[in-house]
C-alpha atoms as a PDB file:
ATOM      1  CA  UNK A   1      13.829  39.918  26.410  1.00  0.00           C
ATOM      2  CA  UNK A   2      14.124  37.017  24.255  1.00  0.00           C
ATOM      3  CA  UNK A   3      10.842  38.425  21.792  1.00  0.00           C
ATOM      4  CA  UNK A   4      12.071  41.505  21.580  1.00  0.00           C
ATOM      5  CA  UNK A   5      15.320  39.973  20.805  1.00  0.00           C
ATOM      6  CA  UNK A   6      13.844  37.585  17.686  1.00  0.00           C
ATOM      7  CA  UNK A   7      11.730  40.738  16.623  1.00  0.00           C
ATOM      8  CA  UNK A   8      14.379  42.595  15.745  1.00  0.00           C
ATOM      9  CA  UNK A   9      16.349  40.444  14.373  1.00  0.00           C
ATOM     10  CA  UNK A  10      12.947  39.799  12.147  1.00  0.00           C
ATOM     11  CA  UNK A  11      13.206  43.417  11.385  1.00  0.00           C
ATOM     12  CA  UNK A  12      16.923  43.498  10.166  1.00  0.00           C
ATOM     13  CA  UNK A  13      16.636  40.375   7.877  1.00  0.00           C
ATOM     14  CA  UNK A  14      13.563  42.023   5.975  1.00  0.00           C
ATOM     15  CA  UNK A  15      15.316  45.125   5.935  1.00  0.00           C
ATOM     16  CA  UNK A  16      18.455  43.601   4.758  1.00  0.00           C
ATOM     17  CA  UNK A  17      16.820  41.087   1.549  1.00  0.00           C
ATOM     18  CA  UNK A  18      15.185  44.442   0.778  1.00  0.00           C
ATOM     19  CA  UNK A  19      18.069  45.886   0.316  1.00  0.00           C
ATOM     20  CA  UNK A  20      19.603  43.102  -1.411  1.00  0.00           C
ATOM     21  CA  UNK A  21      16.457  42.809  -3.408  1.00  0.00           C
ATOM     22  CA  UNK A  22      17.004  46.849  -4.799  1.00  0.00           C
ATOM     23  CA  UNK A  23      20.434  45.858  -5.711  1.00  0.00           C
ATOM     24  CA  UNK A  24      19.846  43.590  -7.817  1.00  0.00           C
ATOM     25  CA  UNK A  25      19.203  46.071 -10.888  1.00  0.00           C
ATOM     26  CA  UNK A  26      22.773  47.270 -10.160  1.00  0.00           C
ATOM     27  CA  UNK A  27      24.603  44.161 -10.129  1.00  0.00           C
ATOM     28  CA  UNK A  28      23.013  42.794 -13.003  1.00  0.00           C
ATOM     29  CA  UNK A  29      22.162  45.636 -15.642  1.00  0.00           C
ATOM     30  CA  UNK A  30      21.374  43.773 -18.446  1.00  0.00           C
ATOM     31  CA  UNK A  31      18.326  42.250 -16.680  1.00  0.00           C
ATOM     32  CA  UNK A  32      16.194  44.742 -16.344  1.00  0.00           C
ATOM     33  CA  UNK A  33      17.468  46.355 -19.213  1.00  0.00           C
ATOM     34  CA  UNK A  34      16.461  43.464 -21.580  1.00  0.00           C
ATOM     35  CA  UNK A  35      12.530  43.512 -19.901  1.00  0.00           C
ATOM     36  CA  UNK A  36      12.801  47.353 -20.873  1.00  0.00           C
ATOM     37  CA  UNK A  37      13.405  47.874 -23.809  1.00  0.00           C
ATOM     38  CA  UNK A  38      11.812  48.700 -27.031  1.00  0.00           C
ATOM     39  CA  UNK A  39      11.940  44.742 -28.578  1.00  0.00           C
ATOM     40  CA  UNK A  40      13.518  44.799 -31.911  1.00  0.00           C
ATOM     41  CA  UNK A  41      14.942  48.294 -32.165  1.00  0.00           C
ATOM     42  CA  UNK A  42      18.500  48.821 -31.400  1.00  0.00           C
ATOM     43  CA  UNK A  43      19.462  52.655 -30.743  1.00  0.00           C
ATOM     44  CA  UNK A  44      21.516  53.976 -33.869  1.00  0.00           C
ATOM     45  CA  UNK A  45      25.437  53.769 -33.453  1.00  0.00           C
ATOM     46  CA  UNK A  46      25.475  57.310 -33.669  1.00  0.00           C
ATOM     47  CA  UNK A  47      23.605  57.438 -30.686  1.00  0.00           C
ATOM     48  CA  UNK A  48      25.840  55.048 -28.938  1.00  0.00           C
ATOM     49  CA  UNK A  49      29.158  56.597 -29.524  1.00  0.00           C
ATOM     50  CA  UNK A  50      27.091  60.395 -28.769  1.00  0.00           C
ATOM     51  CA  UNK A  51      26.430  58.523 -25.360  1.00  0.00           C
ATOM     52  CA  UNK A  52      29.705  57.610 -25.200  1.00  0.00           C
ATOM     53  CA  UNK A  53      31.416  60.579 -26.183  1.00  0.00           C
ATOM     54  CA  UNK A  54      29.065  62.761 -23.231  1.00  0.00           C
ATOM     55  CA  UNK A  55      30.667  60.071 -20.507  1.00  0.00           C
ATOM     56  CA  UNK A  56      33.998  60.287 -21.885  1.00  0.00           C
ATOM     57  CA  UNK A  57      33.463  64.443 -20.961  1.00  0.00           C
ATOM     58  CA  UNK A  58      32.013  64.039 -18.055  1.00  0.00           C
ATOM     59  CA  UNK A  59      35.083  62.404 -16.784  1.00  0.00           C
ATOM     60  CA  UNK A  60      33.331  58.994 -16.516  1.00  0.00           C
ATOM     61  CA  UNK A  61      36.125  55.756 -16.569  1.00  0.00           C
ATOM     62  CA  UNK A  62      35.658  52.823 -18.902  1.00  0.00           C
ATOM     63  CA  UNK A  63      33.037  54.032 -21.256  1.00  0.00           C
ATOM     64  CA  UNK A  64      33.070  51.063 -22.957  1.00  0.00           C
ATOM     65  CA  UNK A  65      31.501  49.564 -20.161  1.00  0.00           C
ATOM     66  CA  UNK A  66      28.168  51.359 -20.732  1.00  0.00           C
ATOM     67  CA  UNK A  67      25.184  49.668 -22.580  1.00  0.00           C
ATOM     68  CA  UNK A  68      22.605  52.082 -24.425  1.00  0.00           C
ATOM     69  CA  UNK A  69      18.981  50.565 -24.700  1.00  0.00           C
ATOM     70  CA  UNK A  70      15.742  52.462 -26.134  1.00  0.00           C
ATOM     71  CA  UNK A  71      13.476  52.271 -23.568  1.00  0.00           C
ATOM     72  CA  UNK A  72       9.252  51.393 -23.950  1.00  0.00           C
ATOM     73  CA  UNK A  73       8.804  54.356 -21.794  1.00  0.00           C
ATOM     74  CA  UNK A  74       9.257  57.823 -22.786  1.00  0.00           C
ATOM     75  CA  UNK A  75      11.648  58.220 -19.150  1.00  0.00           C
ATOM     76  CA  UNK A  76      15.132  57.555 -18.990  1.00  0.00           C
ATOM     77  CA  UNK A  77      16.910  55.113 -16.661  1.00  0.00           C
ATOM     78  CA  UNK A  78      19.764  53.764 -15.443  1.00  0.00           C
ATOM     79  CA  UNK A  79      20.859  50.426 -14.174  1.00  0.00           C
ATOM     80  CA  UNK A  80      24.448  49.463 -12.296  1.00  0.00           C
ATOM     81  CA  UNK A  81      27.415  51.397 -12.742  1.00  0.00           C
ATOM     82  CA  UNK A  82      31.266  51.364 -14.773  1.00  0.00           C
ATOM     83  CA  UNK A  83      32.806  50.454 -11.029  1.00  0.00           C
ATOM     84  CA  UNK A  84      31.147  46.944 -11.419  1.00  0.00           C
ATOM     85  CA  UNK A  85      32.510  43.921 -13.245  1.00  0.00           C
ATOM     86  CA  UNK A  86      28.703  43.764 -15.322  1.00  0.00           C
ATOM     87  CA  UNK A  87      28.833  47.444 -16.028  1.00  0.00           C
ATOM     88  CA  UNK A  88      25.960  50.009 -16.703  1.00  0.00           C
ATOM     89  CA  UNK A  89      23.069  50.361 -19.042  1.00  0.00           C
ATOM     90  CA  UNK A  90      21.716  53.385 -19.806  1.00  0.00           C
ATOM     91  CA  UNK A  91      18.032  53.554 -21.056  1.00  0.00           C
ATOM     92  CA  UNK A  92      16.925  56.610 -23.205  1.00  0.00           C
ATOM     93  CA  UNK A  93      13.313  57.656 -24.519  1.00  0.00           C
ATOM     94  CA  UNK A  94      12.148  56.618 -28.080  1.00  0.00           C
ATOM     95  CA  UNK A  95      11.682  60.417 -28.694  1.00  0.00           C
ATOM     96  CA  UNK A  96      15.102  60.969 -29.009  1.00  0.00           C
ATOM     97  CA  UNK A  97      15.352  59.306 -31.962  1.00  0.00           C
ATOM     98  CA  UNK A  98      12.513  61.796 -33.415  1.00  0.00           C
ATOM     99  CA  UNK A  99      14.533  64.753 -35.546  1.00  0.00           C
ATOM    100  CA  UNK A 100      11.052  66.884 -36.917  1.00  0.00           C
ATOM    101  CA  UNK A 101       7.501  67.013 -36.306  1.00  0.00           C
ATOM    102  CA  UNK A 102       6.869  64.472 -39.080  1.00  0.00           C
ATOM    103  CA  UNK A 103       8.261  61.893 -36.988  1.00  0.00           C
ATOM    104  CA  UNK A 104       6.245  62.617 -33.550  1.00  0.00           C
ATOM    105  CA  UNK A 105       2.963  62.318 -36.139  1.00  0.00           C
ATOM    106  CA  UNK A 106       4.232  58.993 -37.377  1.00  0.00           C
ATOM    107  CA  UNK A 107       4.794  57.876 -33.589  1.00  0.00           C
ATOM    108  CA  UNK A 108       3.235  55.134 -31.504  1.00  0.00           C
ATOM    109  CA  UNK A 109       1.004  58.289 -28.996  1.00  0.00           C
ATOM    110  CA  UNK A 110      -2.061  57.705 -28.559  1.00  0.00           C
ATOM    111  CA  UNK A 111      -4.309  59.455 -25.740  1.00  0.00           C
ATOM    112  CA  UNK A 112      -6.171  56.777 -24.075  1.00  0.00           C
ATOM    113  CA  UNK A 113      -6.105  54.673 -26.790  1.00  0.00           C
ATOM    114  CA  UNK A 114      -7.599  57.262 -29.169  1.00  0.00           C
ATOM    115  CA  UNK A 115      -5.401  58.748 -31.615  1.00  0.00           C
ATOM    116  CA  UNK A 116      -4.312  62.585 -31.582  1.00  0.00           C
ATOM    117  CA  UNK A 117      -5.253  65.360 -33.648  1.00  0.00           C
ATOM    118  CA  UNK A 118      -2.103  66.558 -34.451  1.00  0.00           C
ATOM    119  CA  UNK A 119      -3.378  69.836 -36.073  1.00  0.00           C
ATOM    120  CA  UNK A 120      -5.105  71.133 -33.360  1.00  0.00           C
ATOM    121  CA  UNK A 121      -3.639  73.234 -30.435  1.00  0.00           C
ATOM    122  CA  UNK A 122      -2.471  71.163 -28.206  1.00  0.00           C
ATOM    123  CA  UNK A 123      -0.978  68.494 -30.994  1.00  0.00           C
ATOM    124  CA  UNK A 124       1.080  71.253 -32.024  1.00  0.00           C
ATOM    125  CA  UNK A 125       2.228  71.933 -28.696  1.00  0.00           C
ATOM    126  CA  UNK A 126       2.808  68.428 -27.739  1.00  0.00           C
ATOM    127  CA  UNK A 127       4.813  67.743 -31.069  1.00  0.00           C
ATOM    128  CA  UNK A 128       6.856  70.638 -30.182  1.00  0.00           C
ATOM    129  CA  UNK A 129       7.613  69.575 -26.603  1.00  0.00           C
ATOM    130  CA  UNK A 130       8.412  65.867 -28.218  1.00  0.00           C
ATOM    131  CA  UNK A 131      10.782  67.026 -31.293  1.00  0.00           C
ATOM    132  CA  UNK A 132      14.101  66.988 -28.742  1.00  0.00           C
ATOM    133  CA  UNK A 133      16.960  69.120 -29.881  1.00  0.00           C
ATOM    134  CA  UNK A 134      20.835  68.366 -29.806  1.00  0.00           C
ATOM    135  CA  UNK A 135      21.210  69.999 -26.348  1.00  0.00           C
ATOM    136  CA  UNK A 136      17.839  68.334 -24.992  1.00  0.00           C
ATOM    137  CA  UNK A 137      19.596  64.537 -25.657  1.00  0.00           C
ATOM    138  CA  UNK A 138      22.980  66.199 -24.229  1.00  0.00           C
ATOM    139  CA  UNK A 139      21.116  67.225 -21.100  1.00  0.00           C
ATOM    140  CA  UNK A 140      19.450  64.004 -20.376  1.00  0.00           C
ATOM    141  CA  UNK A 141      22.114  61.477 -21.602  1.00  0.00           C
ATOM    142  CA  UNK A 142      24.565  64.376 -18.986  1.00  0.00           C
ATOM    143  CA  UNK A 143      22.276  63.832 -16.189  1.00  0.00           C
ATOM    144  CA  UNK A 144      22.063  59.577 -16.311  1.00  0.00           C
ATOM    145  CA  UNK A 145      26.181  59.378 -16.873  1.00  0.00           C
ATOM    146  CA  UNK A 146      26.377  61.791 -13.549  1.00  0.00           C
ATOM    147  CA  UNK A 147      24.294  59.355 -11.381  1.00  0.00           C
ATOM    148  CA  UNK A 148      27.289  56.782 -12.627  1.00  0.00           C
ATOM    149  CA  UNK A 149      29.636  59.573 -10.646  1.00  0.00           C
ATOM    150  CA  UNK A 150      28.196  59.045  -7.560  1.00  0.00           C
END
């Protein structure tokens, strides 16, 4: 009785610093949020207030409480949420910063280290999928200030 007794209680402390260990992200945005992003580039105030302005629809509270970051990445992310005293951080792609194909060219993509040819068929279609438009950046920037609904 007693080992199956300190076994489980074995089980719930892993399970519960697990647990603990996943929430810290939330509780402390700015953490991982600072090992994310893209060092020395701050997103463009017209970004922030466009971020801002999308929560403010979406019926989020305290808008002011959100943090916009350019991630390394090209995903998006979110840490922590408005409800908590730190408050959230949203991380966007740097390909929403790119406004024509000029700019995807210019980029940091490589393909396995090797640089692309842009001119051939599948440069062209991978500039094209990378040159966002206005309602591609409303989508994703709806979509992370939802999961701060939840």
């Amino acid at each position: 009785m007693s080992r199956i007794y300190r076994m489980r209680n074995a089980v719930y402390c892993c399970a519960g610093g697990l647990l603990c260990l996943n929430f810290i992200p939330h509780t402390f945005p700015s953490l991982p949020a600072r090992s994310l992003s893209w060092v020395g580039n701050e997103p463009p105030p017209q970004l922030v207030d466009h971020v801002h302005k999308i929560a403010h629809v979406m019926g989020l509270p305290q808008t002011e409480k959100i943090n916009v970051f350019l991630g390394k990445g090209l995903t998006s992310m979110t840490f922590g949420s408005t409800w908590l005293p730190n408050g959230a951080a949203i991380g966007l792609p740097r390909t929403v910063l790119f406004q024509n194909p000029e700019d995807v060219r210019n980029s940091f993509l490589e393909s396995a280290g090797a640089p692309i040819d842009w001119d051939s068929e599948l440069g062209t279609s991978l500039t094209a999928a990378l040159t966002p438009s206005t309602q591609q950046i409303n989508f994703v920037i709806g979509k992370l200030c939802h999961l701060f609904i939840l």
